[in-house]
N, C-alpha and C. Protein backbone atom coordinates (compact mmCIF):
# COMPACT_ATOMS: atom_id res chain seq x y z
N UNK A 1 81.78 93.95 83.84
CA UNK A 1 82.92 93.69 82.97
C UNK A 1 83.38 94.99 82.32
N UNK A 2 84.55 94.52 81.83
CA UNK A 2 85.46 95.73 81.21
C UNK A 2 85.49 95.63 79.40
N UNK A 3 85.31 97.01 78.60
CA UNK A 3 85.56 96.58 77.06
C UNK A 3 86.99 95.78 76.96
N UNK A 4 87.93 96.67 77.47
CA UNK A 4 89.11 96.37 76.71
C UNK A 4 89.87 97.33 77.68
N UNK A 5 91.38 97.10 78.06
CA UNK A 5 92.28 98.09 78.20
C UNK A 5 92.14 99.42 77.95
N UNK A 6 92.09 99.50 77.09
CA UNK A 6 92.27 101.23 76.51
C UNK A 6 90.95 102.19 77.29
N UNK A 7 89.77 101.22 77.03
CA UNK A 7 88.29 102.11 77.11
C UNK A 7 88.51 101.86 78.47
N UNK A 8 89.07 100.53 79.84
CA UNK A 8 89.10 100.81 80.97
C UNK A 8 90.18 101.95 81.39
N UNK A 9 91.53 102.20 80.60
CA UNK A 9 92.01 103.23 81.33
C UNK A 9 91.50 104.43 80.77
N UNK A 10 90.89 105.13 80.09
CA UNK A 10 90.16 106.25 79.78
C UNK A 10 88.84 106.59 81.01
N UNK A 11 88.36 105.41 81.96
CA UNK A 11 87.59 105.65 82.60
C UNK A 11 88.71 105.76 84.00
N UNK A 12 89.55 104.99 83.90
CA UNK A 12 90.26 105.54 85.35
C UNK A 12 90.72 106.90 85.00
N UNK A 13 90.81 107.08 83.83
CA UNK A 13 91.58 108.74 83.77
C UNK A 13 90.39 109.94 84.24
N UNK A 14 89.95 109.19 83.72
CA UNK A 14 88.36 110.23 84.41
C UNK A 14 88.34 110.05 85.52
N UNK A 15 88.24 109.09 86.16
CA UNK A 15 88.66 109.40 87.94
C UNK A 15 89.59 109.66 88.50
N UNK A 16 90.26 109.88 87.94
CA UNK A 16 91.73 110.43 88.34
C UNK A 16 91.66 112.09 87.90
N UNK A 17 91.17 112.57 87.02
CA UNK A 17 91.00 114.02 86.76
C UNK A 17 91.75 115.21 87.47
N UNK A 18 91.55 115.02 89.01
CA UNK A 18 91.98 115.58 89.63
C UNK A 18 93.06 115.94 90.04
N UNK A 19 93.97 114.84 89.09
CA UNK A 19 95.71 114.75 90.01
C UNK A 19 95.90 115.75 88.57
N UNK A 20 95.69 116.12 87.46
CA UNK A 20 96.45 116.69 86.07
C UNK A 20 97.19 117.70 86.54
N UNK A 21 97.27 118.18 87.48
CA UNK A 21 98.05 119.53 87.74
C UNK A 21 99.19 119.58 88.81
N UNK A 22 99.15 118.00 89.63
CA UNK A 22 99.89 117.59 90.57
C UNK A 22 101.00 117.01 90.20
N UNK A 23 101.46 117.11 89.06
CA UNK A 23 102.62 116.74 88.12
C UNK A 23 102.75 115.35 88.37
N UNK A 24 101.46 114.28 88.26
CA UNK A 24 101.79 113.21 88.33
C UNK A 24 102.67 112.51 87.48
N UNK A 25 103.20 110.70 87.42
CA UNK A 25 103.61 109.93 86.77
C UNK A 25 103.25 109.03 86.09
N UNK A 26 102.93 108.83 85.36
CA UNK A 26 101.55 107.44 85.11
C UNK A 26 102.64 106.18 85.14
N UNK A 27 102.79 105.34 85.53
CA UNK A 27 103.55 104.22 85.08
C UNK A 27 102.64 102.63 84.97
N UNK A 28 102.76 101.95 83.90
CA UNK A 28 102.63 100.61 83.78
C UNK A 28 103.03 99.32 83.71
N UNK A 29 102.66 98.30 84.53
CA UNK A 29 103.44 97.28 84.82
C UNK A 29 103.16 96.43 83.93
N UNK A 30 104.30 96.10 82.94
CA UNK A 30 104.49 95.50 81.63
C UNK A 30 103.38 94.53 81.97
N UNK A 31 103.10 93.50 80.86
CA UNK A 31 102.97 94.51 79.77
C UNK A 31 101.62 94.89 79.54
N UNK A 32 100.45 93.91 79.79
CA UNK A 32 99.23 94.68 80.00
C UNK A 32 99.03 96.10 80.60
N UNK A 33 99.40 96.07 81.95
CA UNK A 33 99.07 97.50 82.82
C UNK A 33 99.66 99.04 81.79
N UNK A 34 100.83 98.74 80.49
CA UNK A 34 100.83 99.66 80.03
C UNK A 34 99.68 100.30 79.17
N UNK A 35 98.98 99.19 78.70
CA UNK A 35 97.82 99.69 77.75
C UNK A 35 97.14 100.05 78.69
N UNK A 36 96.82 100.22 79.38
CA UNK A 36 95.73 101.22 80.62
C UNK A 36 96.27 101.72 80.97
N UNK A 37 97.65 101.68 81.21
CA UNK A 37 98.26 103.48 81.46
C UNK A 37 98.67 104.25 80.77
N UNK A 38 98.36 104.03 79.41
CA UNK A 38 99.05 105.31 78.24
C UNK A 38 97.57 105.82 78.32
N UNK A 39 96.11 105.38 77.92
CA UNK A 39 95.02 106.16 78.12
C UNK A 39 95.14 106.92 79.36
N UNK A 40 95.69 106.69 80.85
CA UNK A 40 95.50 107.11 81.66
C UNK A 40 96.38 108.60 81.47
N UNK A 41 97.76 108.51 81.17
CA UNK A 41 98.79 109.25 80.98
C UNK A 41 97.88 110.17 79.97
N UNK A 42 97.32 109.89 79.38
CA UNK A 42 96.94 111.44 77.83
C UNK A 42 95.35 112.04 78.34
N UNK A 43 95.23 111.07 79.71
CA UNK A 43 93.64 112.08 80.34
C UNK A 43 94.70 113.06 81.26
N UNK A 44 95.73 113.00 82.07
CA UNK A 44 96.20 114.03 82.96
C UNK A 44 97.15 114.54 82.48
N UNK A 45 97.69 114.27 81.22
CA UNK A 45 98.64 115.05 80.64
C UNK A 45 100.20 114.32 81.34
N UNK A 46 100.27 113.29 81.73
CA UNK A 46 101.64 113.28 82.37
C UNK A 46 102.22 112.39 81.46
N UNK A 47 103.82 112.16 81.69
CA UNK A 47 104.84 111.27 81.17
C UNK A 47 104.16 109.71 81.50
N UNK A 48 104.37 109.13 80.36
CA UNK A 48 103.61 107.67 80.91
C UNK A 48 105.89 107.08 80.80
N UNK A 49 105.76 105.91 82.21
CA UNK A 49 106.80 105.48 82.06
C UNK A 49 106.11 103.63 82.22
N UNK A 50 107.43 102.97 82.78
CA UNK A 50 107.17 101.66 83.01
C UNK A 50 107.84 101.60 84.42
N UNK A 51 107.06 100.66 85.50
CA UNK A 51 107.85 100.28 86.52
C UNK A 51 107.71 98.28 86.55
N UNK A 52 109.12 98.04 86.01
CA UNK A 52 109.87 96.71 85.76
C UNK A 52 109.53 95.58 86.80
N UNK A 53 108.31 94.73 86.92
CA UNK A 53 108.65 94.04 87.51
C UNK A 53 107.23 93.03 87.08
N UNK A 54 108.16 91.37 87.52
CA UNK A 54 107.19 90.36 86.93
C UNK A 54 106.94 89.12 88.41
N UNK A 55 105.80 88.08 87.50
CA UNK A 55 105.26 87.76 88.49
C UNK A 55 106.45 86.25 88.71
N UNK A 56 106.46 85.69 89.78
CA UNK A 56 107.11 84.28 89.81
C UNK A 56 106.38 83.22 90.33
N UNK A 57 105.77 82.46 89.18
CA UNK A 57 104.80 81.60 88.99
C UNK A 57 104.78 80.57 90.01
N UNK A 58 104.44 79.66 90.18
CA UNK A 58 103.87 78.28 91.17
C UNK A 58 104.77 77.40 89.69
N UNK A 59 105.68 76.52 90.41
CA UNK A 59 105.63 75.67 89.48
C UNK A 59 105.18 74.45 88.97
N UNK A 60 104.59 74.32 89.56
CA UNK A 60 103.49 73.39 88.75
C UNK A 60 102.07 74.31 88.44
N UNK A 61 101.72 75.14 88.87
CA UNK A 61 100.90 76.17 88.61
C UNK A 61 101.29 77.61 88.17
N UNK A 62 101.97 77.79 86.79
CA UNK A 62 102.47 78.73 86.59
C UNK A 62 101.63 80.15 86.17
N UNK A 63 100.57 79.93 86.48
CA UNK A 63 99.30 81.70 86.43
C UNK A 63 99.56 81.83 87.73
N UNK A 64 99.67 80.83 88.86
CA UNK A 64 99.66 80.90 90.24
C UNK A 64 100.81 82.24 90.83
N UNK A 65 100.82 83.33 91.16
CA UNK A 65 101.92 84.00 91.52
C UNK A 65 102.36 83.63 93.13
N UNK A 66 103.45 83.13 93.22
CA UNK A 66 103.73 83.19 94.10
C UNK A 66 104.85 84.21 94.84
N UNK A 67 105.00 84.98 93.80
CA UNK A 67 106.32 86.51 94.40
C UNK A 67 106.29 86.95 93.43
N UNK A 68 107.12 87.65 93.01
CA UNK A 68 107.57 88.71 92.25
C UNK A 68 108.97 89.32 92.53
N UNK A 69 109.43 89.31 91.43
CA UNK A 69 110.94 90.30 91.30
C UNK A 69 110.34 91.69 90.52
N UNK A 70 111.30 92.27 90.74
CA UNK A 70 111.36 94.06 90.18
C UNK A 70 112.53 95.07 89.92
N UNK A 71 112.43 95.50 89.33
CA UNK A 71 114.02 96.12 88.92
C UNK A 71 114.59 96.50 90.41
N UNK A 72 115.87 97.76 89.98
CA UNK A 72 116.28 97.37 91.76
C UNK A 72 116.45 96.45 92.78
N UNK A 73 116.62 95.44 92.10
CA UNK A 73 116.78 94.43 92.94
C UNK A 73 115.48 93.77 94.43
N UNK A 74 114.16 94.61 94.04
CA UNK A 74 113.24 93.84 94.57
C UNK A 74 112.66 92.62 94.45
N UNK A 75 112.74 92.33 95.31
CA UNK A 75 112.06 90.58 95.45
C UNK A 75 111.02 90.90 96.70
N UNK A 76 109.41 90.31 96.30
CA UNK A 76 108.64 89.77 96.95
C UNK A 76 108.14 88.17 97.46
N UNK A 77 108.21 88.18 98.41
CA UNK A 77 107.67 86.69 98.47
C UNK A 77 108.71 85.75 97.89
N UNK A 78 107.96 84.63 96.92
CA UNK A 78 108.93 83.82 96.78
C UNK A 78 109.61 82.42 97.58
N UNK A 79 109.24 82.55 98.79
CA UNK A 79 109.53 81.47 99.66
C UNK A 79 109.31 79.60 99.00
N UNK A 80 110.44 79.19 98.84
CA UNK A 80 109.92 78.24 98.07
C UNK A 80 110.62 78.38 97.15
N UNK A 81 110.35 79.08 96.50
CA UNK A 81 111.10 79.26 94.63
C UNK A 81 112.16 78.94 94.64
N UNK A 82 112.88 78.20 93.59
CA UNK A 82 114.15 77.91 93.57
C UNK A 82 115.51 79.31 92.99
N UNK A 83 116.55 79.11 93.57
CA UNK A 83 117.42 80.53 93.16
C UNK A 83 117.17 80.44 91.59
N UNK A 84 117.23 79.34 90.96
CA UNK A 84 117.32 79.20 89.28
C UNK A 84 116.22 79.71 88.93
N UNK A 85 115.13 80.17 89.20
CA UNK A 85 113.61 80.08 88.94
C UNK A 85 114.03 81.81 88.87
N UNK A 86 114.06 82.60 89.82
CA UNK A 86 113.99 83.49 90.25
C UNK A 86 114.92 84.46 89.36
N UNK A 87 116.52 83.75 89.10
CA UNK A 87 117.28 84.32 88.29
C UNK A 87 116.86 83.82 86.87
N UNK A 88 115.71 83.31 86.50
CA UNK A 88 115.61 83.40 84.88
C UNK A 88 114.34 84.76 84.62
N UNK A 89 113.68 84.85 85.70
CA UNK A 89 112.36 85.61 86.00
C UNK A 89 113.45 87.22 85.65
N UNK A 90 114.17 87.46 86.26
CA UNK A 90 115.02 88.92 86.51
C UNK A 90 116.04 88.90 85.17
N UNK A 91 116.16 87.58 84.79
CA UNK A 91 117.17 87.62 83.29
C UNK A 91 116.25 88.24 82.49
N UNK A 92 114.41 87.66 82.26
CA UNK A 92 113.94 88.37 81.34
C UNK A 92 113.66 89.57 82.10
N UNK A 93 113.38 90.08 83.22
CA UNK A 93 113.50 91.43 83.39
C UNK A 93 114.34 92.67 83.07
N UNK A 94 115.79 91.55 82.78
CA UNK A 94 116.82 92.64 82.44
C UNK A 94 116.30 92.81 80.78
N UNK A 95 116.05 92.06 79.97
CA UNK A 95 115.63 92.07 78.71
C UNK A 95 114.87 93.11 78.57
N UNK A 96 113.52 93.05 78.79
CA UNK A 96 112.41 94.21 78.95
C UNK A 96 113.04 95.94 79.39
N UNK A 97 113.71 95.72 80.33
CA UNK A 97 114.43 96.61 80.99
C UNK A 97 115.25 97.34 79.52
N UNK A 98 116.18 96.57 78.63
CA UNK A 98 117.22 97.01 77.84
C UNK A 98 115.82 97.74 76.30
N UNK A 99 115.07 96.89 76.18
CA UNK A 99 114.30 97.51 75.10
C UNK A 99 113.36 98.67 75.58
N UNK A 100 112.87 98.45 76.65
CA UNK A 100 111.81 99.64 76.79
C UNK A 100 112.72 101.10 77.55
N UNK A 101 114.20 100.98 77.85
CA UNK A 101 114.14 101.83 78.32
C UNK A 101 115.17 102.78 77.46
N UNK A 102 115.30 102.37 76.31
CA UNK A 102 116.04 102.73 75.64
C UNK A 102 114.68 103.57 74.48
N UNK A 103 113.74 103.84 74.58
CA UNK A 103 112.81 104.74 74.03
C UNK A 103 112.15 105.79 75.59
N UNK A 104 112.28 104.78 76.42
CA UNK A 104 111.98 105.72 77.37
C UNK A 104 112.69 105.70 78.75
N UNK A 105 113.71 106.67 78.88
CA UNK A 105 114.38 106.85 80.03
C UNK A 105 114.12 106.77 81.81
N UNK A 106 114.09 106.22 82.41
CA UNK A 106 113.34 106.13 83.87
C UNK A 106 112.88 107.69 84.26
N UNK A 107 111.74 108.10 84.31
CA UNK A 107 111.56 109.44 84.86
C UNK A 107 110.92 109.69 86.33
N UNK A 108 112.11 110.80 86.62
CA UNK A 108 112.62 110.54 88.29
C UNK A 108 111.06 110.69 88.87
N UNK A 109 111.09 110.32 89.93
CA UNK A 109 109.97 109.96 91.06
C UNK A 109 110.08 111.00 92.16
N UNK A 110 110.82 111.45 92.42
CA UNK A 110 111.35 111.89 94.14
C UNK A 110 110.39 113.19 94.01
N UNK A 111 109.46 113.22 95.33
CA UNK A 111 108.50 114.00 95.48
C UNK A 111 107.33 114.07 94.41
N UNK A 112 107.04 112.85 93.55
CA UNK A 112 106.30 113.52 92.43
C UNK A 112 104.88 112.16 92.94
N UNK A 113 103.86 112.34 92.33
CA UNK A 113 102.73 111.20 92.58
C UNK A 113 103.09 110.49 91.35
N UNK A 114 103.35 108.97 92.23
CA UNK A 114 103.36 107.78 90.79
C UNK A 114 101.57 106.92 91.11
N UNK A 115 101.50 107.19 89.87
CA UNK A 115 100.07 106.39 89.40
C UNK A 115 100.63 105.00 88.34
N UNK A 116 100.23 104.07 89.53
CA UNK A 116 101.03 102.69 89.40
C UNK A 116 99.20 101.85 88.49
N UNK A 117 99.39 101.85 87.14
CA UNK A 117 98.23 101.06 86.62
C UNK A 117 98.56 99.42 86.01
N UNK A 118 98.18 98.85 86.27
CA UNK A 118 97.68 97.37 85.76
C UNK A 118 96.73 96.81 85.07
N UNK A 119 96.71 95.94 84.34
CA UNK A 119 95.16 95.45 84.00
C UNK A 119 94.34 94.91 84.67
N UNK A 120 95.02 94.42 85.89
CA UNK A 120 94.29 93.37 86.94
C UNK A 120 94.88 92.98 88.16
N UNK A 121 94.38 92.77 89.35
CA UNK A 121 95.32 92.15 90.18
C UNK A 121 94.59 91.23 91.07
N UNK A 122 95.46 89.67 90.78
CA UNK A 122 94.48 88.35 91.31
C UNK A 122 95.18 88.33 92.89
N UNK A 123 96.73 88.21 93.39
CA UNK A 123 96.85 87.83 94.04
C UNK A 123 97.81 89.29 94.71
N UNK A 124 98.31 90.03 93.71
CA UNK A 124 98.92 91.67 94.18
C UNK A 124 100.36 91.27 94.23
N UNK A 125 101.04 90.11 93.98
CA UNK A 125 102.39 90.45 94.15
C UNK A 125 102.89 91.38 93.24
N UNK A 126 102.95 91.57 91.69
CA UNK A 126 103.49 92.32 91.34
C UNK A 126 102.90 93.44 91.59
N UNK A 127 102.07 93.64 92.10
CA UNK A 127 101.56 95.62 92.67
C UNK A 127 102.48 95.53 93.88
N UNK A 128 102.50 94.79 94.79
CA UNK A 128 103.33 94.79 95.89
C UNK A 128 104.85 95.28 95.50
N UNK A 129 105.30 94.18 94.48
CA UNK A 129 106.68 94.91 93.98
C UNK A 129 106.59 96.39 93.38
N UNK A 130 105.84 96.55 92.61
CA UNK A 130 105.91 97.89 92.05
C UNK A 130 105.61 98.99 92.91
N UNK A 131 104.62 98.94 94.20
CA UNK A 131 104.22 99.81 95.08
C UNK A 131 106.34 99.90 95.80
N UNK A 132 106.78 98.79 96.15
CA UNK A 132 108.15 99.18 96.80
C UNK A 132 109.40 100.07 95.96
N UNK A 133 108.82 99.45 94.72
CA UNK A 133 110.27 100.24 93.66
C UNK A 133 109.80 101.88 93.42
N UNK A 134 108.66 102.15 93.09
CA UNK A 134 108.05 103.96 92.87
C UNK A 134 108.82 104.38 94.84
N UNK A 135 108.25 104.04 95.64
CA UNK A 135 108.47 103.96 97.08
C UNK A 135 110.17 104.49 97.25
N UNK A 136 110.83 103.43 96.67
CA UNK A 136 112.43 103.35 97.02
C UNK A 136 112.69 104.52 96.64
N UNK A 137 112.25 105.03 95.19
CA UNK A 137 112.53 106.19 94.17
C UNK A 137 112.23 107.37 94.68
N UNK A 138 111.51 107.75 95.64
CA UNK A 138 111.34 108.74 96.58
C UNK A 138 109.81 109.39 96.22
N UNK A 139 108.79 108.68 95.48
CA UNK A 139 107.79 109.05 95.35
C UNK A 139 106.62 109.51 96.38
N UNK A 140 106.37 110.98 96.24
CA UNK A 140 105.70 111.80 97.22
C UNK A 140 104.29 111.09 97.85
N UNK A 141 103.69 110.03 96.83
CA UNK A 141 102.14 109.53 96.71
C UNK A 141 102.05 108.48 95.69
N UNK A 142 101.52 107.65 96.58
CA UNK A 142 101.51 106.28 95.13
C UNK A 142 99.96 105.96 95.29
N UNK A 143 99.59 106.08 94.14
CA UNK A 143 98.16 105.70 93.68
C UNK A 143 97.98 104.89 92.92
N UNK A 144 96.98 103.62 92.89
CA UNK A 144 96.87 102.25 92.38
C UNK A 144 95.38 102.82 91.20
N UNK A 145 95.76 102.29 90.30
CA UNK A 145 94.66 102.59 89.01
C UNK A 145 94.71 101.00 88.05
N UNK A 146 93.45 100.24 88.55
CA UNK A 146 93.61 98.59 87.97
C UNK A 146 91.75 98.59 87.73
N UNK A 147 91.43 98.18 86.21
CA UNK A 147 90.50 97.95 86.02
C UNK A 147 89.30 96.56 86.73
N UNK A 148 90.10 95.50 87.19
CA UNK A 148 89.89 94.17 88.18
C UNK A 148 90.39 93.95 89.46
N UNK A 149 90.06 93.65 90.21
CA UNK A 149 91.06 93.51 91.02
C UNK A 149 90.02 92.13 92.55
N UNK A 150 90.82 91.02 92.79
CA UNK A 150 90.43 90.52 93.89
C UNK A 150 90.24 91.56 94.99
N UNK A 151 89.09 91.08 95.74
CA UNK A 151 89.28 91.79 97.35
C UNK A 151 90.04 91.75 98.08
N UNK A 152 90.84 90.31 98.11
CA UNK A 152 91.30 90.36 99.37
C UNK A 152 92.56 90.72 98.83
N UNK A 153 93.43 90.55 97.56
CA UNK A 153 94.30 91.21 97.11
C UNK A 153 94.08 92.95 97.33
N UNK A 154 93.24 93.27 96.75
CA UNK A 154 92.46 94.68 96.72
C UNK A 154 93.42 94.99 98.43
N UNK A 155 92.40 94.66 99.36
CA UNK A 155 92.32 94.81 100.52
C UNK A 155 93.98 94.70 101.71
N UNK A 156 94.67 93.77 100.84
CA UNK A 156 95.97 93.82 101.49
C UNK A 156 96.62 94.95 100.89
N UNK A 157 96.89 95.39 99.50
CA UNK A 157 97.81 96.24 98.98
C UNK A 157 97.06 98.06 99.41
N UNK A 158 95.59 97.95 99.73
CA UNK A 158 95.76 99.36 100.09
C UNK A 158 95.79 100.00 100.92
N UNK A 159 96.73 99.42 101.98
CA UNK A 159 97.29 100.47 103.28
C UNK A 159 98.65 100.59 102.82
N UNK A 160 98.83 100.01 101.85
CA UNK A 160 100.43 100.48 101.00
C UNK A 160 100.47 101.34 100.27
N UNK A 161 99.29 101.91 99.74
CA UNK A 161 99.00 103.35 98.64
C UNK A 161 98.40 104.23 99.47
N UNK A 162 98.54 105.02 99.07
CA UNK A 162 97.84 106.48 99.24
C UNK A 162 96.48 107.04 99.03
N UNK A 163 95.98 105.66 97.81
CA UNK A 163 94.75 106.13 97.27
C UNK A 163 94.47 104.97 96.20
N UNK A 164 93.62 104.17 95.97
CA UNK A 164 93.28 103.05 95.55
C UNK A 164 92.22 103.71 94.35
N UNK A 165 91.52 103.22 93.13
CA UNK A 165 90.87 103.64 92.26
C UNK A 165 90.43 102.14 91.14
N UNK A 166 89.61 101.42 91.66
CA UNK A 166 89.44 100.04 91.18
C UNK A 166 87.86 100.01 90.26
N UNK A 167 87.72 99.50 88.83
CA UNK A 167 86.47 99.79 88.66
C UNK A 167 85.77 98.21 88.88
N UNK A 168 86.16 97.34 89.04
CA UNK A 168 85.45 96.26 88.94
C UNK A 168 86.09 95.35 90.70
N UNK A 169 85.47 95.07 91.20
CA UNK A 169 85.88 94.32 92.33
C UNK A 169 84.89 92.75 92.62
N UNK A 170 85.04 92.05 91.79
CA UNK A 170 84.36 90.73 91.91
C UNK A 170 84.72 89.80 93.24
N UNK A 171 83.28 89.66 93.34
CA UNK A 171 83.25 88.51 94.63
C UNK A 171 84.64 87.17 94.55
N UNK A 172 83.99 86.75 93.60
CA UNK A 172 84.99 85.58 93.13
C UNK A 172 85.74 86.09 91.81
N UNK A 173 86.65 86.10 92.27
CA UNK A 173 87.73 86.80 90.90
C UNK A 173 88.08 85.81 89.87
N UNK A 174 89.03 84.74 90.30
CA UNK A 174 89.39 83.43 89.27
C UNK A 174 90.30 84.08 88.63
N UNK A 175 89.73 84.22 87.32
CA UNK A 175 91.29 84.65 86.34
C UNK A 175 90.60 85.98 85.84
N UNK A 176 92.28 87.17 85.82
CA UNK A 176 91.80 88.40 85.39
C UNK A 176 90.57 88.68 84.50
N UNK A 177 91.28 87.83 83.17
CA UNK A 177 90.75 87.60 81.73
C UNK A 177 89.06 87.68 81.84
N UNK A 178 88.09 87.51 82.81
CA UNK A 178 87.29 86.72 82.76
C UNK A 178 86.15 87.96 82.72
N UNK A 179 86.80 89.39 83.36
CA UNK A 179 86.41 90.59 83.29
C UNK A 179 86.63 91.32 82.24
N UNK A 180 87.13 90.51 80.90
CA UNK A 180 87.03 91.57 79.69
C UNK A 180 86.44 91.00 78.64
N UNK A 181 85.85 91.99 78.00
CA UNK A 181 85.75 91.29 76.71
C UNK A 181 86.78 91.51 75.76
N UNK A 182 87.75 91.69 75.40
CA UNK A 182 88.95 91.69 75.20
C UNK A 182 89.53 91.77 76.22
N UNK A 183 90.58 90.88 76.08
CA UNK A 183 92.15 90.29 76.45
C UNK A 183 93.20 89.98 76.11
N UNK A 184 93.21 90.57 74.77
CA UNK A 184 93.95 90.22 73.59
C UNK A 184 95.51 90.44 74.22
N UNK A 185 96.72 89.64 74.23
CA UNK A 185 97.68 89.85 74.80
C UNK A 185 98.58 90.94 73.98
N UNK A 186 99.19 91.57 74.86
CA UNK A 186 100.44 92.91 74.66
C UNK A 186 101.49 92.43 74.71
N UNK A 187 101.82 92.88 73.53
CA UNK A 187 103.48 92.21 73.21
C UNK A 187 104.29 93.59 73.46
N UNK A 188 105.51 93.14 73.37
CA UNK A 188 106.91 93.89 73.52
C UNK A 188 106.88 94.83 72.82
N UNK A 189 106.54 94.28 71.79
CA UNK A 189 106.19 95.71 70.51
C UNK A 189 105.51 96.97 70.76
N UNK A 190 104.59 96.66 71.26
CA UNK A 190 103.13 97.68 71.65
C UNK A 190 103.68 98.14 72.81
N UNK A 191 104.45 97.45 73.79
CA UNK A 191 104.57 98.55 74.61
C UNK A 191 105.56 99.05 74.40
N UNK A 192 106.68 99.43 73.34
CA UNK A 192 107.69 99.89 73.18
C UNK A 192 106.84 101.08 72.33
N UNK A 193 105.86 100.86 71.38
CA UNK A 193 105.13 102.19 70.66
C UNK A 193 104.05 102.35 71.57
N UNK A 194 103.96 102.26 72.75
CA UNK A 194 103.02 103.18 73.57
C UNK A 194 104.27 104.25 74.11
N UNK A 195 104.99 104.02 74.41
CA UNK A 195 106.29 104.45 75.06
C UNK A 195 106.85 105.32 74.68
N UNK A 196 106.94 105.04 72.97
CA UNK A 196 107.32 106.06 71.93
C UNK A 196 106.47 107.42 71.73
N UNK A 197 105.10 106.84 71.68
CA UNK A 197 104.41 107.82 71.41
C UNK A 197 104.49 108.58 72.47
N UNK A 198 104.20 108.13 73.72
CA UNK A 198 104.43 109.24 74.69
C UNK A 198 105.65 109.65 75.01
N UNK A 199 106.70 110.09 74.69
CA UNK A 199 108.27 109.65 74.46
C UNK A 199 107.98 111.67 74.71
N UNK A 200 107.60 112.28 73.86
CA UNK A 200 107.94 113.80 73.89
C UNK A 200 107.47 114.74 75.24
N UNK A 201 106.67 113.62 75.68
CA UNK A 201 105.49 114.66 76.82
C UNK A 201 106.32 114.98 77.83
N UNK A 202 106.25 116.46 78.27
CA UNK A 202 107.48 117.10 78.80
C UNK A 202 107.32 116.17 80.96
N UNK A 203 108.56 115.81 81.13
CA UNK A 203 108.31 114.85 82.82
C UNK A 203 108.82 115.81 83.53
């Protein structure tokens, strides 16, 4: 198991050590994955940003992901979902989108390594979306930094990265949560002052 966000991305930053000079990107996928990527962002010194994209639930099983939307107009999966479902999922994306990026500006990708962090990943659609949007942006190297992660999720998303960095890989995964001892949820707030704080660090 994991303490908490913060103390798991301080240990991916330590395994990551090596990129600090490769002018990486740190980015986090709202809103958990940002609290493990601002520790990650202040071990290599880089711009921590956000890459926009959420999960689109099972409806009658809404933890269930069954796709994902993402800024840019990415859509994963989804088969099934209704158009109404999908356009309320990207309405609150545009939301998130208008507050967080108005402290922090999209910082460009093209040729640079994006270090795509999460808190967890059960089933990988939203890593799937976020691995395509850094991708579209012209990013030189995309590297996955997630404190949990299923295998077989694990196992599909990394011939899509460059370089995978997972500290916990449970047989039977179930629910992220189940690998922390804190889980305390991240609000809008917190990731708008993780954002801030890293707001000056030169990209």
């Amino acid at each position: 198991m994991v303490d908490d966000r913060t103390s798991a991305g301080k240990e991916l930053g330590t395994r990551l050590a090596d990129l600090r000079y490769a002018r990486p990107v740190v980015l986090g996928l709202p809103r958990g994955g940002v609290a493990v990527a601002a520790p990650i962002a202040t071990a290599l010194r880089a711009p921590l940003d956000v890459v926009l994209v959420r999960k689109v639930g099972d409806p009658g099983h809404p933890e269930l992901a069954v796709g994902a939307v993402g800024e840019d107009g990415v859509v994963v999966g989804g088969g099934g979902v209704s158009p109404e479902l999908l356009r309320a999922e990207q309405r609150i994306l545009l939301r998130r989108m208008v507050a967080y990026r108005s402290v922090r500006p999209s910082v460009p990708l093209v040729g640079r390594v994006a270090v795509l962090a999460d808190d967890g990943i059960a089933t990988g659609a939203t890593m799937r979306a976020a691995i395509r949007v850094v991708r579209a942006r012209g990013a030189a190297r995309v590297i996955l930094a997630v404190p949990v992660a299923a295998p077989e999720a694990l196992a599909a998303l990394t011939p899509l990265a460059d370089r995978v960095e997972c500290l916990v890989v449970p047989k039977r995964m179930r629910a992220v949560s189940r690998w922390y001892l804190d889980f305390s949820e991240v609000s809008d707030d917190e990731v708008v002052r993780l954002l801030t704080e890293s707001a000056g660090v030169p990209t």
